[in-house]
Each structure stands twice: as C-alpha cells, then as structure tokens.
Protein backbone atom coordinates (compact mmCIF):
# COMPACT_ATOMS: atom_id res chain seq x y z
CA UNK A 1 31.18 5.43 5.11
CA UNK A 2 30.77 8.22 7.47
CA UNK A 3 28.91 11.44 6.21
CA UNK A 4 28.53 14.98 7.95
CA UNK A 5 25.16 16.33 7.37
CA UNK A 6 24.89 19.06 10.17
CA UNK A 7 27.91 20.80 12.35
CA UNK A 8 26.58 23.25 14.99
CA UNK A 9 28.34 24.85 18.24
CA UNK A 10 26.58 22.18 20.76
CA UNK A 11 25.22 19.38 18.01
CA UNK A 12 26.66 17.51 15.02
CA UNK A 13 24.74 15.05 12.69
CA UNK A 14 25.97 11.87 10.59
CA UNK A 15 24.97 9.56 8.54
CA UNK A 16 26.28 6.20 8.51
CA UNK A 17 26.42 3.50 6.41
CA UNK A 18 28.56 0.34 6.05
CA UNK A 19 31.15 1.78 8.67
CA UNK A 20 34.61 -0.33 8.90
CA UNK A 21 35.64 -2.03 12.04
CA UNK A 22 38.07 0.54 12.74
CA UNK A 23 35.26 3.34 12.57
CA UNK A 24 33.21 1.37 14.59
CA UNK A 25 35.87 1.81 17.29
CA UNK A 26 36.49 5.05 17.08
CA UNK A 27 33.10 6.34 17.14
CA UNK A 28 33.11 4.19 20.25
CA UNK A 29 29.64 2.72 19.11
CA UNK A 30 28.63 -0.83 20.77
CA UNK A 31 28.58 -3.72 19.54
CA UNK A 32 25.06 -4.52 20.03
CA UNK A 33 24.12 -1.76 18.46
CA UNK A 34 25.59 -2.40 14.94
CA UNK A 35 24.45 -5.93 15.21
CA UNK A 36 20.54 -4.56 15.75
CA UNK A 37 21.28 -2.12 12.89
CA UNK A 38 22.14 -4.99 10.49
CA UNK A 39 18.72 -6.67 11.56
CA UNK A 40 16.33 -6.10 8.73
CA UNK A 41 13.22 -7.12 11.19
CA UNK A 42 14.45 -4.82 14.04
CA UNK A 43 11.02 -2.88 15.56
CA UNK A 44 10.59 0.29 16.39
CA UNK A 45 11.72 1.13 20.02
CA UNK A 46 14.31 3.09 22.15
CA UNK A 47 16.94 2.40 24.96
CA UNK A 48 19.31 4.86 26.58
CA UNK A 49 22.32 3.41 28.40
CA UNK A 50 22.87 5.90 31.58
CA UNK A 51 26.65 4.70 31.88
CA UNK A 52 27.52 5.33 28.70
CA UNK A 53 25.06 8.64 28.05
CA UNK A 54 24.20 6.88 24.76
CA UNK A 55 19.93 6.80 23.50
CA UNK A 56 19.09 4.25 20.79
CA UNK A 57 16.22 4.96 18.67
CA UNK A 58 14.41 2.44 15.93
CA UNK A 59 11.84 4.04 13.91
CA UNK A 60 10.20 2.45 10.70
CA UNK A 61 10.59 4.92 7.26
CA UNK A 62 8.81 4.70 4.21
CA UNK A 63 10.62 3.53 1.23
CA UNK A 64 9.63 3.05 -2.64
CA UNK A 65 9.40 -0.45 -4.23
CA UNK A 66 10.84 0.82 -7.59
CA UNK A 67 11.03 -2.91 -8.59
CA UNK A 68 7.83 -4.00 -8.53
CA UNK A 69 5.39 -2.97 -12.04
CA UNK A 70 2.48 -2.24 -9.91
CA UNK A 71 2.06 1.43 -9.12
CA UNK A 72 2.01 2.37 -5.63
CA UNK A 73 4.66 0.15 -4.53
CA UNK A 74 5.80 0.96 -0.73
CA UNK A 75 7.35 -1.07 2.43
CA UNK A 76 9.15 0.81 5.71
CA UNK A 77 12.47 -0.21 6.86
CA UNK A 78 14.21 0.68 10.30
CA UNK A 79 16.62 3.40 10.70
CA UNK A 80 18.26 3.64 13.41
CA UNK A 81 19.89 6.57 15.35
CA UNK A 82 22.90 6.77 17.65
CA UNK A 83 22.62 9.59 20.07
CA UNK A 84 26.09 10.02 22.06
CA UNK A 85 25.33 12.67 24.78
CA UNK A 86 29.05 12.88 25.93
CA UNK A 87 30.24 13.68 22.30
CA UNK A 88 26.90 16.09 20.99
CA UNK A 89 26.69 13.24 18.10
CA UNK A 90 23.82 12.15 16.62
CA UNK A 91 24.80 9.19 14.08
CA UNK A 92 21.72 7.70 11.73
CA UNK A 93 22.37 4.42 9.90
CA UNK A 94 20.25 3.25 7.21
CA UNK A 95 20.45 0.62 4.57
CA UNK A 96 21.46 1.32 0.99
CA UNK A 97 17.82 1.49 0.25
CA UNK A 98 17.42 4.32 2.56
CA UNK A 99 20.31 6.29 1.46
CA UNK A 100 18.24 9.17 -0.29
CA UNK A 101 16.81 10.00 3.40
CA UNK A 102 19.94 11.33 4.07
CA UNK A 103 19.69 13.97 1.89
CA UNK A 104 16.53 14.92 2.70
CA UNK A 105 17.84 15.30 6.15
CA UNK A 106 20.61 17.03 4.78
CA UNK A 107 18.40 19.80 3.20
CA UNK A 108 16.35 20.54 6.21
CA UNK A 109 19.44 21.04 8.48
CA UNK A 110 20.35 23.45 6.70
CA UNK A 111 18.13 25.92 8.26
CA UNK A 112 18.62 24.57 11.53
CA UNK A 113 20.54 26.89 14.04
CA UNK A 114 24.58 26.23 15.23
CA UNK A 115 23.31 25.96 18.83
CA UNK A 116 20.44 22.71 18.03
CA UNK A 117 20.61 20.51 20.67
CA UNK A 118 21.67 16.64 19.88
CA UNK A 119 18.13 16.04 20.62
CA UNK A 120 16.69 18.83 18.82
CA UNK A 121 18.77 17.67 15.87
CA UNK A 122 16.73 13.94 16.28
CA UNK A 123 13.52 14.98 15.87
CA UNK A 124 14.45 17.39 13.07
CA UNK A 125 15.55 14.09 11.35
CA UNK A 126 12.05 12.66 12.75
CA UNK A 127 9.79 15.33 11.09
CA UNK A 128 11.92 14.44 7.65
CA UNK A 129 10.74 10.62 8.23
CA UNK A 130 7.15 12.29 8.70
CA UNK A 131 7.62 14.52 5.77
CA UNK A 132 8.48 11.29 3.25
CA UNK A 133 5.34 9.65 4.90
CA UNK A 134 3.21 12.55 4.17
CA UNK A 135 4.23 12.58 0.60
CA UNK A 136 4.20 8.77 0.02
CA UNK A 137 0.54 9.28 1.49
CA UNK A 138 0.01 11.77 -1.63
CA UNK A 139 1.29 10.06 -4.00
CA UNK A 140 -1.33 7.02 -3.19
CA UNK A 141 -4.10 9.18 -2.77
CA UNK A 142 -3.69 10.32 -6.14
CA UNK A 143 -4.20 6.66 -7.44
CA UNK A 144 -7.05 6.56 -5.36
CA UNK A 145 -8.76 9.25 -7.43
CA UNK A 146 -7.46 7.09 -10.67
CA UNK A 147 -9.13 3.98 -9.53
CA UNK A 148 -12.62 5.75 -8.53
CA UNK A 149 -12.67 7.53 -12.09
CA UNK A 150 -12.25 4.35 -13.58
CA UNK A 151 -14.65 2.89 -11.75
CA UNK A 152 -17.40 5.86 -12.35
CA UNK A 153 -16.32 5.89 -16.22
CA UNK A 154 -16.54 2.00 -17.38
CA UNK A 155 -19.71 0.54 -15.63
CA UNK A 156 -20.03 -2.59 -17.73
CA UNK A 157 -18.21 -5.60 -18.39
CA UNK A 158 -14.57 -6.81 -16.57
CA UNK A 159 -12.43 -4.00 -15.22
CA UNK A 160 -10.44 -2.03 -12.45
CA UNK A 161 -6.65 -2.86 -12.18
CA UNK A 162 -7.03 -4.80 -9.35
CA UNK A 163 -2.74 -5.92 -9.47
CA UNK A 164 -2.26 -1.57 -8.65
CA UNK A 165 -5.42 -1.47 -6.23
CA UNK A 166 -4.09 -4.70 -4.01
CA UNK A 167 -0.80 -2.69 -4.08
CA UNK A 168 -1.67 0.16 -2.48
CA UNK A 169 -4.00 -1.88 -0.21
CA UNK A 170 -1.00 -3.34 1.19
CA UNK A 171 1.55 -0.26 1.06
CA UNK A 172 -1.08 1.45 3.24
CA UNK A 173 -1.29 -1.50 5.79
CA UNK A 174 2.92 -1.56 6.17
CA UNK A 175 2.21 2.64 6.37
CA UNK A 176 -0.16 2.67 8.98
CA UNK A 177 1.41 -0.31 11.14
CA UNK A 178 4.52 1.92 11.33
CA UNK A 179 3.11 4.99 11.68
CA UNK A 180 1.76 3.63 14.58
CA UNK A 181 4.36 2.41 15.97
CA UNK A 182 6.31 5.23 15.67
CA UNK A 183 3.80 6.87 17.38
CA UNK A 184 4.24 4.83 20.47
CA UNK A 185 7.75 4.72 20.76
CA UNK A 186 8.25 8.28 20.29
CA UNK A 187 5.85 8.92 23.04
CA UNK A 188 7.09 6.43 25.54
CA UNK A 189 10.44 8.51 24.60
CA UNK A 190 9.58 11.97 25.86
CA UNK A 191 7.24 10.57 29.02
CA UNK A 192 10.23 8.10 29.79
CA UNK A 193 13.54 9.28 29.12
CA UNK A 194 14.83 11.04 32.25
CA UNK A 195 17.35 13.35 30.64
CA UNK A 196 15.17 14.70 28.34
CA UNK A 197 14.57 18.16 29.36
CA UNK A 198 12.30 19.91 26.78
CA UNK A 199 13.04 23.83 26.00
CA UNK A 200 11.03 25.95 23.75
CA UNK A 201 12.03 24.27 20.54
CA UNK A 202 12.33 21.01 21.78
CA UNK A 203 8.63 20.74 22.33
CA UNK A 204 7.86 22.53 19.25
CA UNK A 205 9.69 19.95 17.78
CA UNK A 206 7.66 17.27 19.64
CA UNK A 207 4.24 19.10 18.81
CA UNK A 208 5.07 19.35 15.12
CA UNK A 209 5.89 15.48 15.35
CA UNK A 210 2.73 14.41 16.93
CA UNK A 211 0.60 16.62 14.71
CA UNK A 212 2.42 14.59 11.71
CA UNK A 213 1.65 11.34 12.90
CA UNK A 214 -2.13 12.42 13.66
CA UNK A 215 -2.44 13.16 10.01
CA UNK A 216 -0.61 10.66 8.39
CA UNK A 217 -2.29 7.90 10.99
CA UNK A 218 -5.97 9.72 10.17
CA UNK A 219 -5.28 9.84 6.37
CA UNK A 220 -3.33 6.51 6.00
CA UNK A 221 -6.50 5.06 7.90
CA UNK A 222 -9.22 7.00 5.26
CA UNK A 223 -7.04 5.93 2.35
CA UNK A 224 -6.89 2.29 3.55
CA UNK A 225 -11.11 2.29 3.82
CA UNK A 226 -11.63 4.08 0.53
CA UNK A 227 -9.01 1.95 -1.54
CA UNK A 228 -10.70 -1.25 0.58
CA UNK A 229 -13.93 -0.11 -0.49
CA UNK A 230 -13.46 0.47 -4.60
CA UNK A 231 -11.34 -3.19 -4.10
CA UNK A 232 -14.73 -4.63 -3.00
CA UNK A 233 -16.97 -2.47 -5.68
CA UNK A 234 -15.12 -3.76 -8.44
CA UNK A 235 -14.83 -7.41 -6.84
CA UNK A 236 -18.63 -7.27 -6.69
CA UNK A 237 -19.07 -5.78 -10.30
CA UNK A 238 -16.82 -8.64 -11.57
CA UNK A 239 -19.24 -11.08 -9.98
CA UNK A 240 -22.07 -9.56 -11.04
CA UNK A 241 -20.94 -9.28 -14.79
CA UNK A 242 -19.73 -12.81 -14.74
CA UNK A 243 -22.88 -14.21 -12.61
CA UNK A 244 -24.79 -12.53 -15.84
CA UNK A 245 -22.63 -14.03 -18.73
CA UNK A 246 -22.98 -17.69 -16.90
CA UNK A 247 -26.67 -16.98 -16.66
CA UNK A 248 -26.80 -15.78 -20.14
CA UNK A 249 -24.67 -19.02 -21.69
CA UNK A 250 -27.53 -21.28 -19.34
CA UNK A 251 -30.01 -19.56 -21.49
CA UNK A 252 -28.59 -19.84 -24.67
CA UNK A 253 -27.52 -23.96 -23.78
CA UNK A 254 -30.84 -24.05 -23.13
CA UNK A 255 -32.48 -22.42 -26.34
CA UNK A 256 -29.88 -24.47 -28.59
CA UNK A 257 -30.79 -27.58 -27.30
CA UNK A 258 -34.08 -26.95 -29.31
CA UNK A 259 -32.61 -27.89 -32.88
CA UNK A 260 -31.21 -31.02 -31.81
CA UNK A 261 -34.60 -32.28 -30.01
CA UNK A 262 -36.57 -31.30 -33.36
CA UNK A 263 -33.80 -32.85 -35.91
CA UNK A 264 -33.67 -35.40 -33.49
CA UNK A 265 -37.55 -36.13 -34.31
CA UNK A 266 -37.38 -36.03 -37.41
CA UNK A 267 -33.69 -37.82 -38.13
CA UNK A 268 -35.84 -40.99 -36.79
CA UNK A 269 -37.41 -41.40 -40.06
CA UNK A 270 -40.46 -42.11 -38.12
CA UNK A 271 -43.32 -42.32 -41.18
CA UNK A 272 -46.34 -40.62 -39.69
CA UNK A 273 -44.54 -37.12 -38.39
CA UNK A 274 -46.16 -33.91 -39.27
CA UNK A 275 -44.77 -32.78 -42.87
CA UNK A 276 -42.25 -35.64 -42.85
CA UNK A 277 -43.03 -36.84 -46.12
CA UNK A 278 -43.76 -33.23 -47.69
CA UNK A 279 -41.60 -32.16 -50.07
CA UNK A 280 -40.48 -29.21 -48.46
CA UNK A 281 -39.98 -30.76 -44.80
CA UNK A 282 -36.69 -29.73 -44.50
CA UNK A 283 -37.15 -26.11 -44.40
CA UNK A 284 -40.84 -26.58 -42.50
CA UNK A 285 -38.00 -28.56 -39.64
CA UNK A 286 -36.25 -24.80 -40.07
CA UNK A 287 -39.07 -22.75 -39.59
CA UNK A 288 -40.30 -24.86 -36.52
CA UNK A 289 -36.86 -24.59 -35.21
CA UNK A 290 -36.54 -20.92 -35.65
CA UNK A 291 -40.15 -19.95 -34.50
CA UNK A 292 -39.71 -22.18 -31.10
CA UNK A 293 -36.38 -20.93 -30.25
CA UNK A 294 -37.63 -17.53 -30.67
CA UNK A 295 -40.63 -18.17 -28.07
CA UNK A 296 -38.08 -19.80 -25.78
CA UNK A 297 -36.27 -16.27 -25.95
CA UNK A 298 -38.88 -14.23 -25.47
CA UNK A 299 -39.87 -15.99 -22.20
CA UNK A 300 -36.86 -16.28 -20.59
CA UNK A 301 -36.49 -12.41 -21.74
CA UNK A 302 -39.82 -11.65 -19.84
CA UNK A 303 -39.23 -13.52 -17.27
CA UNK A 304 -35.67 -11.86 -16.32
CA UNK A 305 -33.01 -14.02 -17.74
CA UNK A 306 -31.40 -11.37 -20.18
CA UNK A 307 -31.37 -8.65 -16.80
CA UNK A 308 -28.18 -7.82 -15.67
C-alpha cells in the first residue's frame, strides 16, 4: 500500500507499507533495500548510492507495548526512508506497528511549504520521530513521580510495584540506546553526504533535530538514574523489612522454646522438683513460663532485637 502524505512543487512524501512486487518495480526501489526493510534487527545507519541518486536512511522510533499489563511499556523499531533524488521522492516504510507515525507525519506536513526540498521533507519526518520520543519521555516521567509518591507515602512493610518500575527501567534503556544512535547516524549524515547542500531551512531543520536529541538523550539519561535509584530504595526497604521479620521470628523461636524446656522438666515426673507435688503445680509451671518468657522479651527488646 502506497500512501501520499505531502505533494509540493520540488518534494513529495509517501508512506509505504507492504508494497506489491509490481510497485516495487515501478517505484524503481532496489532490491536490497526492501530486503533490509523487512529486517526487524536492521540498525540505524545511512548509504547513498551516487549512480542511482538514491540516500537510505535507518533510524530507530519509539513505539508502545500496548500488550504488555505493566505500565510504561516501550521498544523502538527501524523505519526506514527511501530518498530518490532523480524523482523529488521521499518514500518511508514502517511496519504495521508503526503505522500511526504516518499520521503524525501527515499532520506536520501540512504546514510545510510546496517548494520543501526532498531533504527538507526528511528531517521534517525526523523531528516527528523526535516529537513521539519526547512525549513517550513524558509519559514515563509521569510514572516516575507515581513511584516516588508511593515510596514517600507507605514507609513500612512490602511495597513499590516493582513489575511497572523494571518496565520503565528497560523502556528507557531501548530509548536512550536509540536515541543515541540516531544521534550518530544523523550526524555522520550531514558531515558525510556530499550532496547535501544545507540552505536556510535545511539547517534549521538540522539545529531543531540536534536540540531534540540533546534533550531527549539528557532527560532519557536523568529518568533512567532516578527510576534506577527508587528500583534500588525499594529493593533495599524490602530487605530491610524482611531482614526485620526473620530477625523478629529468631526471637520469638527463641522465646517459645521456653515452655517446652519447663514442661519438659516437669513432664519427667522427676519427684524432688520445685512445687511438683503441690497441688497447684500446674498453674505455678504457667506462671514460671509466662514470667520467664516475659524477661526473655524484655532483653532481647533492650538489647535491639525488636528495632527495625
């Protein structure tokens, strides 16, 4: 399926997806190209064949994991663009995961001018990419604040949802990976490619997109150390509350073993025990009971053993 985002006087934009053999060949795209498209692994990076006047570009975009329950689900998949020079065509293939980028692309072409530049016209579609980075980016910083209030607000016993906060940890380590990488190959673009020839808007085009990827890089890094950091708090907590509950049962073991050594005594029918023969013996083997399991508590409670 071939769709028509953009048409302008020296420029038009397309999205592709799942093109036909026959629209293969008469888009005249290679080969090679559609086989690297199909490649869910494919890494960011660019190639432009001089013969042909055709510039490949892989860049990683964010994309929602709407099928996993934990919140904050993300991963980045390639999309690829197709820029034909000879025919003012930019072509952008994604998979069917990707397929709402083209309408965000859509939207911001809109405003574009009829005389944008093929090139111009790619790094519109960059600063889109950028744009759904920026919001993903929001959208996890906000469950950032909801895992430090629940941190501040329950300070005892087992908490945090840990399944949401490993999420995220990982969504921002696919994030910043490709942000990065992105980076680099957009760079090694514009210092490389020989018939790029920047105007006016070109480079304001390239100066919005590196300002983009400093933030998003900068905050995806801060949100990665923050989110790392309440992981570890409430890994600690968890410790500590369980280190207490295992100290606490060692007390208790300990001050319950005290009935069993005195009934123990006294289940021995030995004849010359203290009250063994008194009338009331049984409740006197109580009351010893009780009063030295009480002193056991108290010294393991001055001593520490009851501090969390």
């Amino acid at each position: 399926m071939l769709k028509q985002l953009f048409a302008g006087s020296q420029a038009t934009f397309y999205h592709a997806d799942d093109l036909e053999d026959d629209e293969v060949k008469q888009l005249d795209i290679p080969k090679s190209f559609i086989n690297d498209v199909n490649d869910e692994n494919e890494a960011a990076r660019w190639h432009y064949s001089k013969n042909d006047e055709i510039l490949t570009l892989f860049i990683d975009a964010v994309v929602a994991d709407n099928d996993v329950p934990s919140q904050g689900a993300y991963h980045t998949e390639s999309v690829a663009f197709l820029v034909q020079m000879k025919e003012h065509r930019v072509l952008m293939f994604t998979r069917s995961s990707m397929n709402f980028l083209a309408d965000h692309i859509a939207t911001k072409l809109t405003s574009s001018a009829k005389a944008t530049t093929p090139i111009e016209l790619l790094f519109t579609a960059i600063l889109v990419i950028y744009g759904d980075y920026e919001a993903a980016l929001n959208k996890l910083d906000v469950l950032r604040r909801k895992f430090q209030n629940q941190f501040y607000r329950k300070t005892s016993g087992f908490g945090g949802d840990l399944d949401s906060i490993w999420t995220v940890t990982n969504a921002l380590l696919y994030i910043d990976s490709s942000i990065e990488d992105n980076e680099d190959v957009i760079d090694n673009l514009t210092s490389q490619f020989k018939a790029y020839k920047p105007d006016s808007q070109t480079e304001f085009l390239k100066n919005r997109i590196d300002i983009e990827a400093q933030q998003a890089h900068k905050m995806a890094d801060l949100l990665s150390s923050v989110v790392g950091n309440i992981a570890d708090s409430y890994s600690s907590r968890n410790d500590r509350n369980l280190n207490w509950i295992m100290q606490i049962l060692t007390v208790y073991s300990v001050v319950l073993t005290i009935p069993t050594i005195i009934t123990g005594f006294y289940g021995q029918n030995v004849k010359y025990l203290p009250f063994a023969l008194h009338q009331n013996s049984w409740l006197i083997t109580i009351i010893i009971t009780l009063v030295l399991m009480l002193i056991a508590t108290i010294w393991f409670w001055r001593h520490g053993y009851f501090d969390k």
